[in-house]
PDB file of N, CA and C in Angstrom:
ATOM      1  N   UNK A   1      -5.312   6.705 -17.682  1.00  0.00           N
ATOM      2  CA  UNK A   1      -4.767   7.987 -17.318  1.00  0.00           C
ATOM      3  C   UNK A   1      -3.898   8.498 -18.448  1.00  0.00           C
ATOM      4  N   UNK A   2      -4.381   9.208 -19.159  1.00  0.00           N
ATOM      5  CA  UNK A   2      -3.288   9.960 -20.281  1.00  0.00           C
ATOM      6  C   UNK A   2      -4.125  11.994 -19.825  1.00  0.00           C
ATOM      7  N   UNK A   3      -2.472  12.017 -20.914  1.00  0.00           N
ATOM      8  CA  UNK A   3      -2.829  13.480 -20.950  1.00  0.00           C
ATOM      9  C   UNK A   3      -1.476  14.238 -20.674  1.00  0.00           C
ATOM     10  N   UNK A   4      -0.849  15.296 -20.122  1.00  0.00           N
ATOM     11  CA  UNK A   4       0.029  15.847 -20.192  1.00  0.00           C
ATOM     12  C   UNK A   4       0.680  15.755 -18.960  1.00  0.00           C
ATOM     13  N   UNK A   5       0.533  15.173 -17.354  1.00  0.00           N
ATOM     14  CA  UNK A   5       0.886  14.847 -16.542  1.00  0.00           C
ATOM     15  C   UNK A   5       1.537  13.521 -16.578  1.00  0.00           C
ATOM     16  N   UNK A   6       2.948  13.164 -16.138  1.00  0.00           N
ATOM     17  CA  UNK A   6       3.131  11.925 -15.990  1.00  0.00           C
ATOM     18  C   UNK A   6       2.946  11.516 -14.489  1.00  0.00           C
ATOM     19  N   UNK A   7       2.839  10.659 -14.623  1.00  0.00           N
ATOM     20  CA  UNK A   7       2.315   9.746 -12.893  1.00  0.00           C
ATOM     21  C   UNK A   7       3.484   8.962 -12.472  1.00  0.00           C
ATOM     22  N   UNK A   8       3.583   8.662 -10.876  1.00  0.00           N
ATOM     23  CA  UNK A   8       4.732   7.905 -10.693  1.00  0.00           C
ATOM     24  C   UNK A   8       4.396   7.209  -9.533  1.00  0.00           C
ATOM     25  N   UNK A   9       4.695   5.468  -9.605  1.00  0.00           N
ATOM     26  CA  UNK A   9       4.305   4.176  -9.297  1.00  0.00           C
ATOM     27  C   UNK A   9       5.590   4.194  -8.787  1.00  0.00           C
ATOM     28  N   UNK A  10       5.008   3.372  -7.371  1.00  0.00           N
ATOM     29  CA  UNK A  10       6.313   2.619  -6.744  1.00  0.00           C
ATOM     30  C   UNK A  10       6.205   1.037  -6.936  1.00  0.00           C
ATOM     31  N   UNK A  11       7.023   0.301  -7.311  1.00  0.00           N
ATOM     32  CA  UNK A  11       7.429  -0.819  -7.729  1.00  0.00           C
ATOM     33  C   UNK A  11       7.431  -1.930  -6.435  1.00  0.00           C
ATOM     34  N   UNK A  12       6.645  -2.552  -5.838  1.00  0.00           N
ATOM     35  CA  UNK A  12       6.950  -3.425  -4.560  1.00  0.00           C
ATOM     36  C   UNK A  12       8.345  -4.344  -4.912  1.00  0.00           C
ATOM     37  N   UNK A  13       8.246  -4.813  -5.884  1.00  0.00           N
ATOM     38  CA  UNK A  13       8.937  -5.567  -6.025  1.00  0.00           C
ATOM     39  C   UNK A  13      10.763  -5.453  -6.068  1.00  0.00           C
ATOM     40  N   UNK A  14      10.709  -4.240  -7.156  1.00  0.00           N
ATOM     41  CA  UNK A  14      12.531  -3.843  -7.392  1.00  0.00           C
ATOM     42  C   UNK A  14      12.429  -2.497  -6.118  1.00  0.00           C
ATOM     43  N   UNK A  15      11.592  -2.155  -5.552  1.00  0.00           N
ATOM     44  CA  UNK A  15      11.444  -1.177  -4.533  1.00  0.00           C
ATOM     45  C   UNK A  15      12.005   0.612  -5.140  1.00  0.00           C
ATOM     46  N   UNK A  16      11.229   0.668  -6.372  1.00  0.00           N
ATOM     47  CA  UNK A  16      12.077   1.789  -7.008  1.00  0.00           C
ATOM     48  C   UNK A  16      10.794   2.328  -7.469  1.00  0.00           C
ATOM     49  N   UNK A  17      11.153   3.655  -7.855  1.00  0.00           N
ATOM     50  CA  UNK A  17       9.794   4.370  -7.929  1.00  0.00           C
ATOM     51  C   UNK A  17       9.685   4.061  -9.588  1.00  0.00           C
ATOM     52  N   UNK A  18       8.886   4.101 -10.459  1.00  0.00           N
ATOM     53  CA  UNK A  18       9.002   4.060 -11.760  1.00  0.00           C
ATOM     54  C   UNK A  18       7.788   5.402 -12.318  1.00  0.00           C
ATOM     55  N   UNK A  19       8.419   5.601 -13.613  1.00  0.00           N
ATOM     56  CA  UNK A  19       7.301   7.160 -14.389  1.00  0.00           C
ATOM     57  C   UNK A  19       6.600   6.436 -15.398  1.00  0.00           C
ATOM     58  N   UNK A  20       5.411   6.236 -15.216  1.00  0.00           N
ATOM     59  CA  UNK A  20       4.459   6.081 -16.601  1.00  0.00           C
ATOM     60  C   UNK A  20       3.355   6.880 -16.438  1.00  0.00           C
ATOM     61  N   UNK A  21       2.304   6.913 -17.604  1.00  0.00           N
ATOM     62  CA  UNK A  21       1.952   7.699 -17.749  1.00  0.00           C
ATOM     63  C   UNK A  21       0.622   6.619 -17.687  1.00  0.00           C
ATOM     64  N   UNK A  22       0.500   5.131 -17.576  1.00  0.00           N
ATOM     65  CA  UNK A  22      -0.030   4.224 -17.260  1.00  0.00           C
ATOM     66  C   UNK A  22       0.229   3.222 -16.362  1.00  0.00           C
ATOM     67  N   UNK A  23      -0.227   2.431 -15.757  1.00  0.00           N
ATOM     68  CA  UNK A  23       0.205   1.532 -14.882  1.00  0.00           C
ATOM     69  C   UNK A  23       1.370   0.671 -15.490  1.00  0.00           C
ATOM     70  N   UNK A  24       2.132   0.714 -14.900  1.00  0.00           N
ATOM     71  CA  UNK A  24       3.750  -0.549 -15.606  1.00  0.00           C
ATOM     72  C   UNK A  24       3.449  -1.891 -15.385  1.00  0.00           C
ATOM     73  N   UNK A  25       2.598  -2.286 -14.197  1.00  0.00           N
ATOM     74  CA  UNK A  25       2.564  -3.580 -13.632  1.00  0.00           C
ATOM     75  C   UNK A  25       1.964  -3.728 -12.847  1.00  0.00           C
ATOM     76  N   UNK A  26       1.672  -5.292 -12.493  1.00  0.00           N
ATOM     77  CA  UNK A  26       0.849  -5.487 -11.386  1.00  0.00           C
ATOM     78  C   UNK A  26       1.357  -5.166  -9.943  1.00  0.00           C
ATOM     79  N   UNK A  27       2.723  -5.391 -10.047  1.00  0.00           N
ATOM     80  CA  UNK A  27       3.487  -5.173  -8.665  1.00  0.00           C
ATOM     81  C   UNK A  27       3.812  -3.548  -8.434  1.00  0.00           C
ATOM     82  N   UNK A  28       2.658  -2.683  -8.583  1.00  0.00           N
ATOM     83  CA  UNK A  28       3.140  -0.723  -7.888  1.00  0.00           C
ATOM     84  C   UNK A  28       1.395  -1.081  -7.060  1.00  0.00           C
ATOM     85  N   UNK A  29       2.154   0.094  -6.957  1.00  0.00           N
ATOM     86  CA  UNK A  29       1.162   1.189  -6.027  1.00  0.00           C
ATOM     87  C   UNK A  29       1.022   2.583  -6.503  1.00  0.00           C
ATOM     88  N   UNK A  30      -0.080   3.305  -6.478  1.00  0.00           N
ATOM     89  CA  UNK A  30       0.080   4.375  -7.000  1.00  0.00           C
ATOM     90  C   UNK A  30      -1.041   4.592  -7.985  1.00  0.00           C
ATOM     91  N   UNK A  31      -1.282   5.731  -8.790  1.00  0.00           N
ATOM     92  CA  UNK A  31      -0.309   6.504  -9.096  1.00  0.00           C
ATOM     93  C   UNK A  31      -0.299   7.447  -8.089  1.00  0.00           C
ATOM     94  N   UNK A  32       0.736   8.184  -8.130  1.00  0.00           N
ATOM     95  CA  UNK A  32       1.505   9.401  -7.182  1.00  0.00           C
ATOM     96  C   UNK A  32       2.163  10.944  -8.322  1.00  0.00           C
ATOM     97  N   UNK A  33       1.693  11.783  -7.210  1.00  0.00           N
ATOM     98  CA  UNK A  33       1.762  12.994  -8.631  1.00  0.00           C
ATOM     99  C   UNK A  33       3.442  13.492  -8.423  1.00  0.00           C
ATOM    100  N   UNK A  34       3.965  12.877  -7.338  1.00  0.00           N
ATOM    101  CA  UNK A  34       5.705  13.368  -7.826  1.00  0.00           C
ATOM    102  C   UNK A  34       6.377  11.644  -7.311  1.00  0.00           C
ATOM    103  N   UNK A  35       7.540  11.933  -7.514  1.00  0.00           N
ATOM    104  CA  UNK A  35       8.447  11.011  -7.313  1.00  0.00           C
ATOM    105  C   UNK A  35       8.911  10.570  -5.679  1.00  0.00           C
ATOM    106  N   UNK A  36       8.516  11.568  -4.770  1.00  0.00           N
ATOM    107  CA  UNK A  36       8.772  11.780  -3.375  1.00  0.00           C
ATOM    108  C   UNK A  36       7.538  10.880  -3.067  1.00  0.00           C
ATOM    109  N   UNK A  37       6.136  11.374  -3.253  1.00  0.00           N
ATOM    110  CA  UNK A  37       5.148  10.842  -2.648  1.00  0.00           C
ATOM    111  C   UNK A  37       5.004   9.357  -3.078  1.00  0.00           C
ATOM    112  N   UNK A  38       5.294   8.829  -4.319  1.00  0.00           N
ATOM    113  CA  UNK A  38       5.563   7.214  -4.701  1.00  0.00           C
ATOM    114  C   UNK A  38       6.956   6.572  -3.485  1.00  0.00           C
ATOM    115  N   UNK A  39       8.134   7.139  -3.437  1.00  0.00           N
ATOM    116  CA  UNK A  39       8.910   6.703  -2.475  1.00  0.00           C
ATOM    117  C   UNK A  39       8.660   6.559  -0.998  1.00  0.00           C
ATOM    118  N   UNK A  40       7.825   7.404  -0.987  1.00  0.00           N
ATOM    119  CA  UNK A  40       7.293   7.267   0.647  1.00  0.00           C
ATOM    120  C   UNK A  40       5.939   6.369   0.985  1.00  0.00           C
ATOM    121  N   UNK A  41       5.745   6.498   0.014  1.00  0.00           N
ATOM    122  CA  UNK A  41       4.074   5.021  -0.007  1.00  0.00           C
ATOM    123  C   UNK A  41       4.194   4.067   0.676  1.00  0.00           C
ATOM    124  N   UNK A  42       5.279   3.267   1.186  1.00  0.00           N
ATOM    125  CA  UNK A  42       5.532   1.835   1.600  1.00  0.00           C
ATOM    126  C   UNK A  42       5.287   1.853   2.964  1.00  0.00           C
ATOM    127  N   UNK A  43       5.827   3.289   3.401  1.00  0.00           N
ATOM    128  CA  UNK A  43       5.869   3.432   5.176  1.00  0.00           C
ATOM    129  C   UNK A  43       4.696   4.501   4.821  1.00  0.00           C
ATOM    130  N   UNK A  44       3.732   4.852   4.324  1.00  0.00           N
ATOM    131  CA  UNK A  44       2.517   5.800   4.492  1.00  0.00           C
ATOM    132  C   UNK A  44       1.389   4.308   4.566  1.00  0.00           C
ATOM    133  N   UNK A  45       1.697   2.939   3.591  1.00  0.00           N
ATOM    134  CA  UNK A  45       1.022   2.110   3.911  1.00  0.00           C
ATOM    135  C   UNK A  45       0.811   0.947   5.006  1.00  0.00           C
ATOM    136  N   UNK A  46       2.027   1.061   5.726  1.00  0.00           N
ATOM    137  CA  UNK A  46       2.342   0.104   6.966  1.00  0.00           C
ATOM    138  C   UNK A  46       1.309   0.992   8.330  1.00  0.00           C
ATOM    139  N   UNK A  47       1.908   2.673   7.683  1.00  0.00           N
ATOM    140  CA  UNK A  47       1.445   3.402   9.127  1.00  0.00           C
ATOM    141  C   UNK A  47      -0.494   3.397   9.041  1.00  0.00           C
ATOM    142  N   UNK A  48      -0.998   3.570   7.996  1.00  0.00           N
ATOM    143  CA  UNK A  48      -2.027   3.335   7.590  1.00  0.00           C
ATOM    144  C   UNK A  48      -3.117   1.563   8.082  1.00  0.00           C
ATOM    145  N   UNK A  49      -1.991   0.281   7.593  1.00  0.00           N
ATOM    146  CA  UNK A  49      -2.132  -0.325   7.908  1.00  0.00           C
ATOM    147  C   UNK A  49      -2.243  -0.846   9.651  1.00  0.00           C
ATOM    148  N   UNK A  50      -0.953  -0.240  10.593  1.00  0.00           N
ATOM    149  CA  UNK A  50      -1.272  -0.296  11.890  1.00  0.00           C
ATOM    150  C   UNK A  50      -2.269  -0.088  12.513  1.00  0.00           C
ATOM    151  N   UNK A  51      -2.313   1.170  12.094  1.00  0.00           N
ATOM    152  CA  UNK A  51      -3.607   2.077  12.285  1.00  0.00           C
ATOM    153  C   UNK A  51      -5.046   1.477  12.218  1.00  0.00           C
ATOM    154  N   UNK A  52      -4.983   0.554  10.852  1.00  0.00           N
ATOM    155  CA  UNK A  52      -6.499  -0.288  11.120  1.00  0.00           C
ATOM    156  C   UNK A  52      -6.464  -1.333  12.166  1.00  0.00           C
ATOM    157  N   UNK A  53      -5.348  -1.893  12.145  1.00  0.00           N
ATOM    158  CA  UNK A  53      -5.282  -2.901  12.591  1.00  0.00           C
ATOM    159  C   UNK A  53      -5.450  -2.463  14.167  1.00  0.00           C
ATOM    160  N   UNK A  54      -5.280  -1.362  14.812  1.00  0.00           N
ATOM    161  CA  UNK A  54      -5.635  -0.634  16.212  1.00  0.00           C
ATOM    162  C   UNK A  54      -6.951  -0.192  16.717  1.00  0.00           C
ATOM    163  N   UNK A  55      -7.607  -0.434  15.144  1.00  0.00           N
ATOM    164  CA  UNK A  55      -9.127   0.068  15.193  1.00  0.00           C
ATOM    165  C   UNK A  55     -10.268  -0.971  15.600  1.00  0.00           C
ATOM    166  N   UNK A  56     -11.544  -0.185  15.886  1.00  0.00           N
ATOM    167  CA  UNK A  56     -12.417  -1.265  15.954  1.00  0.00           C
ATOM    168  C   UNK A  56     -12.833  -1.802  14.690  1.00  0.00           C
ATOM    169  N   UNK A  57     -12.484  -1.267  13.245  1.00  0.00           N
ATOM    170  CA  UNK A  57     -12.876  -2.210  12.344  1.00  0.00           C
ATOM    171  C   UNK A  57     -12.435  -3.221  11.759  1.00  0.00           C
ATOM    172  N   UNK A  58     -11.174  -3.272  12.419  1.00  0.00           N
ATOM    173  CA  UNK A  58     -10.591  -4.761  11.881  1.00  0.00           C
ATOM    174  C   UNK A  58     -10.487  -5.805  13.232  1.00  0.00           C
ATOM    175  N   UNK A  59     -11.342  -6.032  14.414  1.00  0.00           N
ATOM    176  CA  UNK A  59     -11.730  -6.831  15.614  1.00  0.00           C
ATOM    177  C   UNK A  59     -12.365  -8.000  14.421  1.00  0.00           C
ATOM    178  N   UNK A  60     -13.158  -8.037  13.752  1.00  0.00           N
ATOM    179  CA  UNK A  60     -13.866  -9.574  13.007  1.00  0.00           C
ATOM    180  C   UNK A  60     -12.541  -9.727  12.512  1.00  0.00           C
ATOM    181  N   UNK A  61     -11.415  -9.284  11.689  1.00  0.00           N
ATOM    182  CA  UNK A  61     -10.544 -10.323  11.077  1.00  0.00           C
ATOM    183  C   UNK A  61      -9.643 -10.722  12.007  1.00  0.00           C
ATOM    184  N   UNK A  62      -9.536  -9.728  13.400  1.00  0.00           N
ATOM    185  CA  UNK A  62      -8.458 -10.589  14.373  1.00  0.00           C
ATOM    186  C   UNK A  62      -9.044 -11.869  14.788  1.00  0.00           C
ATOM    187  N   UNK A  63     -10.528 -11.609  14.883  1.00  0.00           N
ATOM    188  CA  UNK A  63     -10.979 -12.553  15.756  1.00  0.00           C
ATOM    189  C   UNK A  63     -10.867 -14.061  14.815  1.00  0.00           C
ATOM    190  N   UNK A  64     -10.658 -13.578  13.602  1.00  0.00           N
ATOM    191  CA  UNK A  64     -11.708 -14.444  12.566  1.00  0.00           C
ATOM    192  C   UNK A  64      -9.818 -15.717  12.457  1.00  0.00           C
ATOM    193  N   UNK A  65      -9.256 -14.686  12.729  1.00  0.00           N
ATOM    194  CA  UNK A  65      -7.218 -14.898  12.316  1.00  0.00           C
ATOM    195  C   UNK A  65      -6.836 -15.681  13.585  1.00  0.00           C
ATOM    196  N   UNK A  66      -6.881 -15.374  15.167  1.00  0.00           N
ATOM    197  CA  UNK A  66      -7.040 -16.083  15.980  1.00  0.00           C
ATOM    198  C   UNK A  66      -7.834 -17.417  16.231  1.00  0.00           C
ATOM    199  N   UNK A  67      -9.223 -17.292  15.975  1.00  0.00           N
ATOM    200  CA  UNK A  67      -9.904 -18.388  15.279  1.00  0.00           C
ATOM    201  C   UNK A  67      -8.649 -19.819  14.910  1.00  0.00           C
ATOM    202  N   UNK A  68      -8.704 -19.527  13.685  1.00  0.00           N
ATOM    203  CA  UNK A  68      -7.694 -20.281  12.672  1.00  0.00           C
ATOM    204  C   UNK A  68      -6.167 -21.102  13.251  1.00  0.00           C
ATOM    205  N   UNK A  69      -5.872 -19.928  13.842  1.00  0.00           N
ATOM    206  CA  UNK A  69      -4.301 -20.139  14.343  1.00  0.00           C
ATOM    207  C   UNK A  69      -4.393 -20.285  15.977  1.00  0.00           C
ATOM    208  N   UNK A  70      -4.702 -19.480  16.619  1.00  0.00           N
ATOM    209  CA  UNK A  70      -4.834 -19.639  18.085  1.00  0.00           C
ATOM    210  C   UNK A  70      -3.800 -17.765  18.506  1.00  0.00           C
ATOM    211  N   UNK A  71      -3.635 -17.586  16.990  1.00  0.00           N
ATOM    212  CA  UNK A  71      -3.054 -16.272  17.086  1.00  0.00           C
ATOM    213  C   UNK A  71      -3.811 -14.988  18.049  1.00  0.00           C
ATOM    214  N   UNK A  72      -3.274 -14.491  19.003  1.00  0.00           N
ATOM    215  CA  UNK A  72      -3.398 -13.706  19.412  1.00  0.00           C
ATOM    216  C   UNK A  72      -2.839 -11.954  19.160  1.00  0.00           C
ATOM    217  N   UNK A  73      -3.557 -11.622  18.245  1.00  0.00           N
ATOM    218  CA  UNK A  73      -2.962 -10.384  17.495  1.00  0.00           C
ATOM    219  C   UNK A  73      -3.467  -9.020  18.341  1.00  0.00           C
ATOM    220  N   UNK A  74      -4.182  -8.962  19.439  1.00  0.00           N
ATOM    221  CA  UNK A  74      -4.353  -8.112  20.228  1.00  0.00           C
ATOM    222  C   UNK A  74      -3.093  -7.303  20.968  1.00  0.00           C
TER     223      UNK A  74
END
């Protein structure tokens, strides 16, 4: 990604948004075209994540996770 736009990565790790104009590291997410939409990624990916996890396409990994553990993630 080059060119005259800078991009902005949220950092899992130090939990801070960071500006490159390339990926900084293995630990972001992103890229994100402002600084707001990188800060809000963490809870856009949990709500995202619930969300599958409510769906019928993730039933084989509950089943597959219960299996294993005796976990009941229903």
């Amino acid at each position: 990604m080059t060119g005259t736009q800078s991009y902005y990565w949220y950092n899992l790790t130090s939990q801070s948004v960071v500006r490159a104009d390339e990926r900084p590291s293995e630990d972001v997410i992103g890229p994100f075209g402002s600084p707001e939409e990188a800060e809000e990624s963490p809870a856009m990916l949990l709500e995202h994540a619930r969300a599958w996890l409510e769906s019928e396409e993730s039933e084989p990994f509950r089943a597959l996770v219960e299996e294993e553990d005796g976990t009941d993630l229903a």
